[in-house]
N, C-alpha and C. Protein backbone atom coordinates (compact mmCIF):
# COMPACT_ATOMS: atom_id res chain seq x y z
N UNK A 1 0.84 -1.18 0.00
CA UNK A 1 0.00 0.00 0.00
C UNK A 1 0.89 1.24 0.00
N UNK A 2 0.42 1.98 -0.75
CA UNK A 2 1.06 3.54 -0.87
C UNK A 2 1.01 4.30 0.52
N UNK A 3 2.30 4.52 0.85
CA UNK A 3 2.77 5.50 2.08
C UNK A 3 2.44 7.14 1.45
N UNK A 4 2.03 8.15 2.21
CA UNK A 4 1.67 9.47 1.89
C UNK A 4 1.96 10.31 3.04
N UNK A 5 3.12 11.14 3.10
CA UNK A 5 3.22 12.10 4.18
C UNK A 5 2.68 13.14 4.32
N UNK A 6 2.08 13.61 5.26
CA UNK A 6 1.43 15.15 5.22
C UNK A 6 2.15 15.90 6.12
N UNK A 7 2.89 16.83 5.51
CA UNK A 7 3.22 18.27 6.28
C UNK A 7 1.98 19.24 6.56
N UNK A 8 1.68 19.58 7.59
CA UNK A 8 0.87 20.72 7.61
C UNK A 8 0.90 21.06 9.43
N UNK A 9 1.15 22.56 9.75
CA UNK A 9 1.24 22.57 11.04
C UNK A 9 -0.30 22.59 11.64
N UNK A 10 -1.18 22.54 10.79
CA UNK A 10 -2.75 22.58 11.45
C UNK A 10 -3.37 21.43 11.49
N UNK A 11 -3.87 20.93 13.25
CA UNK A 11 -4.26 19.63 13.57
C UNK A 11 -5.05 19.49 13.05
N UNK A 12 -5.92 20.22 12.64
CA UNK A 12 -7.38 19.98 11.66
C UNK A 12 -7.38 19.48 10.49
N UNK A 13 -6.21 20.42 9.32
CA UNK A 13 -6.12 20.06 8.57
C UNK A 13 -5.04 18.41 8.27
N UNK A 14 -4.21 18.29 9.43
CA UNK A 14 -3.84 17.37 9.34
C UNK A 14 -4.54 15.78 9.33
N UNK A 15 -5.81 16.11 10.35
CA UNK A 15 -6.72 14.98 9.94
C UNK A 15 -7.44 15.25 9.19
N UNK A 16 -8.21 15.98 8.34
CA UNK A 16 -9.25 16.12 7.27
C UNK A 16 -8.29 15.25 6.35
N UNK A 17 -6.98 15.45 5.95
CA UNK A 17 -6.07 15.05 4.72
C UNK A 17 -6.14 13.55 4.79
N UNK A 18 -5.53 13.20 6.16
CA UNK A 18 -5.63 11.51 6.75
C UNK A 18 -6.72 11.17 6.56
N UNK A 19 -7.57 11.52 6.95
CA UNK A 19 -8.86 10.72 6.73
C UNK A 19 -9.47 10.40 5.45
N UNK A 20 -9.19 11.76 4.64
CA UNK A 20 -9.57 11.74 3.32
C UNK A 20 -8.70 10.45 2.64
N UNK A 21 -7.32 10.32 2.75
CA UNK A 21 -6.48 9.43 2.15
C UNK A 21 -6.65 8.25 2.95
N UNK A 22 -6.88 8.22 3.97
CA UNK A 22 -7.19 6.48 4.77
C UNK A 22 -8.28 5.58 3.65
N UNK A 23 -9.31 6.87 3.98
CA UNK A 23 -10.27 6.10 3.29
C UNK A 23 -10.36 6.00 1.64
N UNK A 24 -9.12 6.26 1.17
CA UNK A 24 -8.92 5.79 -0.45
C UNK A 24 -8.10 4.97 -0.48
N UNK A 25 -7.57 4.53 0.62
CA UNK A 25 -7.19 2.94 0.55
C UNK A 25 -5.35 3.12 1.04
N UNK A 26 -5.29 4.63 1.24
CA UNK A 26 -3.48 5.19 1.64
C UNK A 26 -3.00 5.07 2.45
N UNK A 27 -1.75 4.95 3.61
CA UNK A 27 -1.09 4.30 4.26
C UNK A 27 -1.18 6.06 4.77
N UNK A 28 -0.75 6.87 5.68
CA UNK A 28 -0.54 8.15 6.24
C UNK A 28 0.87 8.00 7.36
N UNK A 29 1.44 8.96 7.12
CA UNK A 29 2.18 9.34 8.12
C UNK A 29 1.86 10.75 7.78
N UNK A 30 2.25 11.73 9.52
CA UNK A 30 1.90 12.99 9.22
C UNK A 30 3.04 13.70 10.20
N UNK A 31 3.28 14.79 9.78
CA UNK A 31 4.16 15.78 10.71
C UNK A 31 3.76 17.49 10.86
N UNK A 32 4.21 18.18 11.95
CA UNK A 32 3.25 19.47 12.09
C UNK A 32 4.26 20.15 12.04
N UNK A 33 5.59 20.25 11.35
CA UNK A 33 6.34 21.12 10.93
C UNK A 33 7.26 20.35 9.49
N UNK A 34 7.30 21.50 9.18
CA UNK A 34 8.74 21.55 8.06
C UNK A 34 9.98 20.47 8.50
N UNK A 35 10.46 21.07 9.80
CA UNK A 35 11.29 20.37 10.06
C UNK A 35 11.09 18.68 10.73
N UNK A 36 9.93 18.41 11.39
CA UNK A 36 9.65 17.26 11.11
C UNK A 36 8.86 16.31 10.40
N UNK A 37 8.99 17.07 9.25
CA UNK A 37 8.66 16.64 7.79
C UNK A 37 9.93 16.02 7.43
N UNK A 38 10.85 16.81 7.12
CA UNK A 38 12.15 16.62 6.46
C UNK A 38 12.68 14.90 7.47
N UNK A 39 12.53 15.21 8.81
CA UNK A 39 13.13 14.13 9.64
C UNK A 39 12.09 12.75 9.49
N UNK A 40 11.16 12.78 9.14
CA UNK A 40 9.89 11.86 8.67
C UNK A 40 10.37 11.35 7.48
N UNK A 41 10.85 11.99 6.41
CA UNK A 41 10.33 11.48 4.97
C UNK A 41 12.02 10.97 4.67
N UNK A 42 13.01 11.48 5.59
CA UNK A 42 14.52 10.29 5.46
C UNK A 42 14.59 9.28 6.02
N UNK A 43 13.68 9.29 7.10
CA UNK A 43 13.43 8.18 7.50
C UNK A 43 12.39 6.96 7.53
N UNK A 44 11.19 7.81 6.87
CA UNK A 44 10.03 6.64 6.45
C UNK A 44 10.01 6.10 4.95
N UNK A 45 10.62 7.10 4.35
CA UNK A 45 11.03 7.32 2.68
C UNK A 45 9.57 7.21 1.52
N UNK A 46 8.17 8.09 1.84
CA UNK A 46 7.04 7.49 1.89
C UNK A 46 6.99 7.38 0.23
N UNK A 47 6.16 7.58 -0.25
CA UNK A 47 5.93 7.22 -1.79
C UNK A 47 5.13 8.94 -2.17
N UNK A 48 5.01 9.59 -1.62
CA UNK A 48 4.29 11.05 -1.74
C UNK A 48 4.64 11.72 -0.75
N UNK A 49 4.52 13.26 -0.46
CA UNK A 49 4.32 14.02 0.33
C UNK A 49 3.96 15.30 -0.11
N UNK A 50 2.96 15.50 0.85
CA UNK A 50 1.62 16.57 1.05
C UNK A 50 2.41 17.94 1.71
N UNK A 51 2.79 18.79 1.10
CA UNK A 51 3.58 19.96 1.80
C UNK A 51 3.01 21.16 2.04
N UNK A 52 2.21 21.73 2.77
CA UNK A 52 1.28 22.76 3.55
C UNK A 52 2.56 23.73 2.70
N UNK A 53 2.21 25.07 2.52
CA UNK A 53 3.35 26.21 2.31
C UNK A 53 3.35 27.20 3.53
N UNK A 54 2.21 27.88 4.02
CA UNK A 54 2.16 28.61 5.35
C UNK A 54 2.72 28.24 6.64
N UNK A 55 3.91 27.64 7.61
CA UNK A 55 4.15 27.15 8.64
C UNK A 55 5.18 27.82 9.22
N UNK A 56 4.76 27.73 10.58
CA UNK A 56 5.83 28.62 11.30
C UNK A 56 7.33 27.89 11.18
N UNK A 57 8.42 28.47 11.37
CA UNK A 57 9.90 27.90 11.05
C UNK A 57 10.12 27.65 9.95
N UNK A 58 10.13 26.55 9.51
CA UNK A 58 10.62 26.45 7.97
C UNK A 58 9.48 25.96 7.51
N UNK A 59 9.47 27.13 6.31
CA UNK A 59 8.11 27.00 5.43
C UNK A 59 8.10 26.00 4.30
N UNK A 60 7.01 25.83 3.31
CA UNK A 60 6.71 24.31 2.56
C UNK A 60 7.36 24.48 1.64
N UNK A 61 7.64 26.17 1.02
CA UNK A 61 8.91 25.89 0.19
C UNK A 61 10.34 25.72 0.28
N UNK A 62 11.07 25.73 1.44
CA UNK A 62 11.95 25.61 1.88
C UNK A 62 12.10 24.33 2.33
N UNK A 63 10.97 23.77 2.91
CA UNK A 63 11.37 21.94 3.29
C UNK A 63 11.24 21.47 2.27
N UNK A 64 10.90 21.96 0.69
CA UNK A 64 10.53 21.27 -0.33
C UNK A 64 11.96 21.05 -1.17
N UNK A 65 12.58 22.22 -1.01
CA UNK A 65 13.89 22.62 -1.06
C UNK A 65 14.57 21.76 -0.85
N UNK A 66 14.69 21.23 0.05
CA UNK A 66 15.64 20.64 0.84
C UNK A 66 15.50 18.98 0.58
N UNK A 67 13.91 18.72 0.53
CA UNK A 67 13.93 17.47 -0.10
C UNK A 67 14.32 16.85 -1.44
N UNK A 68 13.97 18.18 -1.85
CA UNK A 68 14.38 18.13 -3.20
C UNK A 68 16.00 18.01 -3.79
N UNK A 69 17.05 18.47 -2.75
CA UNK A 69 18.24 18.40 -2.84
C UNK A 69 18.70 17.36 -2.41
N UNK A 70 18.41 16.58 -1.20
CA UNK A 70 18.52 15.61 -0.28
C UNK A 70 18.45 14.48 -1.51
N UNK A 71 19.88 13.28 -1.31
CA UNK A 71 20.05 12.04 -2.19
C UNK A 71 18.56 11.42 -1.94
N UNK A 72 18.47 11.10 -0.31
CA UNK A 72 17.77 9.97 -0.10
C UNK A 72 16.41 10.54 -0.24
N UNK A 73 16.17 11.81 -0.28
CA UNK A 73 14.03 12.23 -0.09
C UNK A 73 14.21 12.95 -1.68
N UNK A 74 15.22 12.98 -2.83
CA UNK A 74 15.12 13.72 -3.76
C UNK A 74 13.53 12.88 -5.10
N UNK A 75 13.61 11.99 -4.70
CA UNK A 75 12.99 11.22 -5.89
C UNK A 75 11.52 11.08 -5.39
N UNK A 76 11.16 11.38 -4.41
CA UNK A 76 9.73 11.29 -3.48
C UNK A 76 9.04 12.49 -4.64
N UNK A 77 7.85 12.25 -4.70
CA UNK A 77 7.30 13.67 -5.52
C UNK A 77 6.49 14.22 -4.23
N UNK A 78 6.75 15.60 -4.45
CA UNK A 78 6.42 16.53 -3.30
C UNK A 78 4.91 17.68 -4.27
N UNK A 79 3.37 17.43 -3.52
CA UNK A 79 2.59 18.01 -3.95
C UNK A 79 2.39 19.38 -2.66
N UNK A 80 2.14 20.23 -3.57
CA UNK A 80 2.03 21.69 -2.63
C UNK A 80 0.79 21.83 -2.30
N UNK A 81 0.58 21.84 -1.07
CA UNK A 81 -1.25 22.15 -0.57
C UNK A 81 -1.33 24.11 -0.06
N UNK A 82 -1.91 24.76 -0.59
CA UNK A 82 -1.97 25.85 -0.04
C UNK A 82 -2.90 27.11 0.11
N UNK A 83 -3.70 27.97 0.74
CA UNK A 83 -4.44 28.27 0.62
C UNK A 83 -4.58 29.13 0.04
N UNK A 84 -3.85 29.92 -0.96
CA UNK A 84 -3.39 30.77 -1.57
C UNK A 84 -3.55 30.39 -2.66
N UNK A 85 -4.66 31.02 -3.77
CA UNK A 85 -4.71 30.75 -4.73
C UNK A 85 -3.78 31.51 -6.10
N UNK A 86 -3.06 31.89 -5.96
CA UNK A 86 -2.10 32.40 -6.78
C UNK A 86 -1.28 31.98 -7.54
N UNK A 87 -1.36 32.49 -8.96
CA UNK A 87 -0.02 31.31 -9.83
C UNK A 87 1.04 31.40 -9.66
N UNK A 88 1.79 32.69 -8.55
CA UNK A 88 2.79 32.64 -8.06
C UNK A 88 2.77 31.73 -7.18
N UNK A 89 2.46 31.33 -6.32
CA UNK A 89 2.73 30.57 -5.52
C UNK A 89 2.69 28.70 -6.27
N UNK A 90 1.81 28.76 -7.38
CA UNK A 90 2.44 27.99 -8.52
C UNK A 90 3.58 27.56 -8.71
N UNK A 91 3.93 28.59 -9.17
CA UNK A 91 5.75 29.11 -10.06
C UNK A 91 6.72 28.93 -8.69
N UNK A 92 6.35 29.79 -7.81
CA UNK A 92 7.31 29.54 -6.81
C UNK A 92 7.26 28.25 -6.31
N UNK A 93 6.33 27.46 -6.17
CA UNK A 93 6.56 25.99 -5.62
C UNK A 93 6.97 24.65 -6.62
N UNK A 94 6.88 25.06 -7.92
CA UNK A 94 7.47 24.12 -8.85
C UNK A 94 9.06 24.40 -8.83
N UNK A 95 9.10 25.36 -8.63
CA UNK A 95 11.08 26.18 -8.97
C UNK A 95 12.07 25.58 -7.71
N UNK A 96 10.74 25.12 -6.54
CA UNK A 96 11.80 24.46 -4.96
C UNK A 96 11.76 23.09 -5.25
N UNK A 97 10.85 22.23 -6.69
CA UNK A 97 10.83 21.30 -6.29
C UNK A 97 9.66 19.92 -6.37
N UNK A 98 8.93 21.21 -6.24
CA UNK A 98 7.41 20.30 -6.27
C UNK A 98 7.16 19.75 -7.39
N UNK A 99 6.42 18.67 -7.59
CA UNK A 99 5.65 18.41 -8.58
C UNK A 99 3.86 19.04 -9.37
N UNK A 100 3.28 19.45 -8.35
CA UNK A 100 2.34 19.74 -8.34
C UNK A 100 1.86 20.59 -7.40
N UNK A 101 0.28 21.16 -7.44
CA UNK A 101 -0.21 21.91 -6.73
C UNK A 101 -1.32 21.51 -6.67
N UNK A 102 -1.55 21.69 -5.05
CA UNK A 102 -3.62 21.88 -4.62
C UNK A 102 -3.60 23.20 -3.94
N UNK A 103 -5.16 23.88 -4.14
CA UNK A 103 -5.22 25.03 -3.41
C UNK A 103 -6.21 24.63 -2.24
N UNK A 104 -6.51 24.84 -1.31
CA UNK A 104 -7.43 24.26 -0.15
C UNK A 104 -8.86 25.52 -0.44
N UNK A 105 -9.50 25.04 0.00
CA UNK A 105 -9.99 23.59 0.31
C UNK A 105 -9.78 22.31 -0.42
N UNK A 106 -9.34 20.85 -0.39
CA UNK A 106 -9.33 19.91 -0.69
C UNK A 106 -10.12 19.41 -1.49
N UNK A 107 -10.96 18.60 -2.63
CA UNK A 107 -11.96 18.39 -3.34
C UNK A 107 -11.15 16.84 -3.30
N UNK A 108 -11.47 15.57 -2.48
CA UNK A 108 -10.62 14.40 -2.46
C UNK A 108 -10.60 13.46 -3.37
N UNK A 109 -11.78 13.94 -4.83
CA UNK A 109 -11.26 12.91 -5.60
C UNK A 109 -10.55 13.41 -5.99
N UNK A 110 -9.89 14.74 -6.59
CA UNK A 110 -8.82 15.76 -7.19
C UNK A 110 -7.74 15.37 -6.44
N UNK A 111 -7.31 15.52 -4.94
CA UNK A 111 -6.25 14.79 -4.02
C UNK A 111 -6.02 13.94 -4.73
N UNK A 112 -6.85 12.66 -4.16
CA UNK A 112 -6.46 10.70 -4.32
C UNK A 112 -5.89 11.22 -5.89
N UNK A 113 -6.88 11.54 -7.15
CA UNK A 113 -5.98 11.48 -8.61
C UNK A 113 -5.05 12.13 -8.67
N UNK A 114 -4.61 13.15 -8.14
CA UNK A 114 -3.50 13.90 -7.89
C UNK A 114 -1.93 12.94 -7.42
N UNK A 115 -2.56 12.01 -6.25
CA UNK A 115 -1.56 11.31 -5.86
C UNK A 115 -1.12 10.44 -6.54
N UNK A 116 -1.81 10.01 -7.25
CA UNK A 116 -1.87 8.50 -7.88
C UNK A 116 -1.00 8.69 -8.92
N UNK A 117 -1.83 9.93 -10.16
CA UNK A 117 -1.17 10.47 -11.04
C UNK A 117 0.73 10.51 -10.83
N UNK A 118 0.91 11.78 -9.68
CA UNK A 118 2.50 11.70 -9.40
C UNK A 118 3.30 10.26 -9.02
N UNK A 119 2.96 9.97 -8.45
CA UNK A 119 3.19 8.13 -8.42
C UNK A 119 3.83 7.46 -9.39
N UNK A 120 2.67 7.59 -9.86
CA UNK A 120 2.33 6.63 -11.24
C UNK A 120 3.88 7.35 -12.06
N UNK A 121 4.14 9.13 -11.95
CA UNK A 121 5.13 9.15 -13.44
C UNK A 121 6.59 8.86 -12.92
C-alpha cells in the first residue's frame, strides 16, 4: 500500500487530509512542521508528500527545497497544498521542487488522482 506524508502545522487540517487518504485505501504518516517533515520522509522514505506552504519555522517551500536536494528524499514527488490561490505561488513551488499543486480547500477525488497520477510518473 502507498505511504503518503502530510506536512501541515494545522491539527485539523492534518486529519481532514488523513482521513480523506485512509479512506482511499493510503497508508498516512503525518508531521506538524517543516522540520519534522524533512526528519519523517529520510526516515520513512514514503511514496508522496503533502507539503502545507504557510508554517511557522521552515516554510513548505523551503522543506521542499531541501527534499528536493537531499540524495535519499530527492525522488519522493512533493505536492504543494496551499491556501493561496495564486499562480505565483504555482511558479514559486514548482522552482523548490514540487511536482504539483492543490489550493485548499481539498476536493478528495482531485487529491487521491492527484496522488496516484505523481506516483504513477
Amino acid at each position: 500500500m502507498a505511504v503518503v506524508l502530510i506536512i501541515d502545522d494545522s491539527p485539523t487540517e492534518l486529519h481532514l487530509f488523513q482521513s480523506m487518504l485512509e479512506k482511499a485505501g493510503f497508508d498516512t504518516l503525518v508531521a506538524d512542521s517543516g522540520e519534522e517533515g524533512l526528519k519523517a520522509a529520510r526516515t520513512s522514505r514514503p511514496d508522496c508528500i503533502l507539503m502545507d506552504v504557510v508554517m511557522p519555522g521552515m516554510n513548505g517551500f523551503q522543506a521542499t527545497r531541501q527534499l528536493t536536494k537531499d540524495p535519499i528524499t530527492a525522488s519522493i514527488p512533493v505536492i504543494i497544498i496551499t491556501t493561496k490561490d495564486q499562480e505565483t505561488d504555482k511558479i514559486w513551488g514548482m522552482r523548490q521542487g514540487a511536482v504539483d499543486y492543490l489550493v485548499k480547500p481539498i476536493v478528495p477525488k482531485e487529491l487521491v488522482a492527484m496522488i496516484n497520477t505523481v506516483m504513477a510518473a
